[in-house]
Structures are given as structure tokens and as C-alpha cells.
Protein backbone atom coordinates (compact mmCIF):
# COMPACT_ATOMS: atom_id res chain seq x y z
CA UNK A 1 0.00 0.00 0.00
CA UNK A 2 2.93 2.51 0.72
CA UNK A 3 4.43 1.69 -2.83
CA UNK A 4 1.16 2.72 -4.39
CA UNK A 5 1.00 5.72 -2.50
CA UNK A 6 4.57 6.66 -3.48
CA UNK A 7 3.67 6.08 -6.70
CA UNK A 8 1.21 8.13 -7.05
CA UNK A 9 2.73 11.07 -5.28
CA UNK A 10 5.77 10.44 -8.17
CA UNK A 11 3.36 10.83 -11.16
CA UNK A 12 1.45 13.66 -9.98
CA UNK A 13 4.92 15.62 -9.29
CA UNK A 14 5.68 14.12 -13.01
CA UNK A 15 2.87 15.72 -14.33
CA UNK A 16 2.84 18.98 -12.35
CA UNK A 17 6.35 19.43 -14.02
CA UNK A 18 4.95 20.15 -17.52
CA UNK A 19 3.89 23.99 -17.43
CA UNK A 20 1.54 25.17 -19.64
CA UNK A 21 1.25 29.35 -20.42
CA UNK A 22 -1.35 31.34 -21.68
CA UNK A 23 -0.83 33.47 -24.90
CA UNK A 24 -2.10 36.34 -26.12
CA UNK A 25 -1.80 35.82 -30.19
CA UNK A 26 -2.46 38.62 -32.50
CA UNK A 27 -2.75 38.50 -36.12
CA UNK A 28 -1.15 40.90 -38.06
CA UNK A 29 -2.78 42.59 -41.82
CA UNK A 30 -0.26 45.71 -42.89
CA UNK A 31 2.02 44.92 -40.60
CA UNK A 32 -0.65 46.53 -37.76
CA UNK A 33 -2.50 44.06 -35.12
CA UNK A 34 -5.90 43.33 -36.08
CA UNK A 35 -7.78 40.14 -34.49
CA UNK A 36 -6.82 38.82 -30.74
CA UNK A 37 -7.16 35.23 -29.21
CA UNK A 38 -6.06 33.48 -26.36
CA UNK A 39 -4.48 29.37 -26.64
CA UNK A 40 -2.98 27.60 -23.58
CA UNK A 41 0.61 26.15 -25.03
CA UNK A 42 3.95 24.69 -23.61
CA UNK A 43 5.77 27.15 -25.78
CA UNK A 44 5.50 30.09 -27.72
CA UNK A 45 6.15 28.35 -31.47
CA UNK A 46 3.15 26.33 -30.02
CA UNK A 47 0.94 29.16 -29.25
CA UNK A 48 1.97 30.60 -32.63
CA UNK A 49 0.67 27.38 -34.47
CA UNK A 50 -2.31 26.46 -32.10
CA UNK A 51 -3.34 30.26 -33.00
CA UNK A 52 -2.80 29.84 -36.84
CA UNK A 53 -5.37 26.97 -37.18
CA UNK A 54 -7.45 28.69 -35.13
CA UNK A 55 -7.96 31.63 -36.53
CA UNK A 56 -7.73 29.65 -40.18
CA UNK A 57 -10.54 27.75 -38.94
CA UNK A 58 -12.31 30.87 -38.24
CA UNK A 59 -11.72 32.07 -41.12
CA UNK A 60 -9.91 35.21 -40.55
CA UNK A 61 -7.53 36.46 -43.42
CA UNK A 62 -3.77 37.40 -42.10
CA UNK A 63 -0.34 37.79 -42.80
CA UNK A 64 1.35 36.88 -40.00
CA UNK A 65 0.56 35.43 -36.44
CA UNK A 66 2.61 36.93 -33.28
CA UNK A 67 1.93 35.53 -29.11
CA UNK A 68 3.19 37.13 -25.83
């Protein structure tokens, strides 16, 4: 029982390590901001893509795609 409950104290601090942020991803028309969303990503290149196909899916028209 004490195994187990090592165990499971071990894969929660496993998956506790894994950090997630929240971006805020612009798309960009001129080179001036025009539509804003917000993804949940491990990294930025992430947020950038996770943003892309969203606002493809949306069907917005852009340029480019920038997150902070």
C-alpha cells in the first residue's frame, strides 16, 4: 500500500512538471495588429501554431501570427 501511495505522489509531481502558459496571439494585416485570441501552449512556437489553425478555422484572413 505505501508503494502505491509513493507512486502516485511520483506521477502527480511528473505531471505537475509540464507547465503550460497562456498566450495572447495577435494577427497581423499591414504589418498593424488586427484580431486577438487566447491558446494555452507549452511554448511560444506552439501558441503561434495552435493560434494559426485557429484563426484559419475561423476564417480570418492574415499575414502573419505573433503571441506574448
Amino acid at each position: 500500500m505505501k508503494k502505491l501511495f509513493l507512486l502516485g505522489i511520483f506521477m502527480g509531481a511528473i505531471g505537475s512538471a509540464h507547465a503550460s502558459m497562456k498566450y495572447e496571439c495577435w494577427t497581423y494585416v499591414g504589418g498593424k495588429p488586427d484580431k486577438m485570441t487566447a491558446v494555452v501552449a507549452n511554448s511560444k512556437s506552439e501558441a503561434v501554431e495552435l493560434s494559426t489553425a485557429k484563426f484559419r478555422d475561423m476564417g480570418v484572413r492574415f499575414d502573419y501570427v505573433q503571441c506574448k
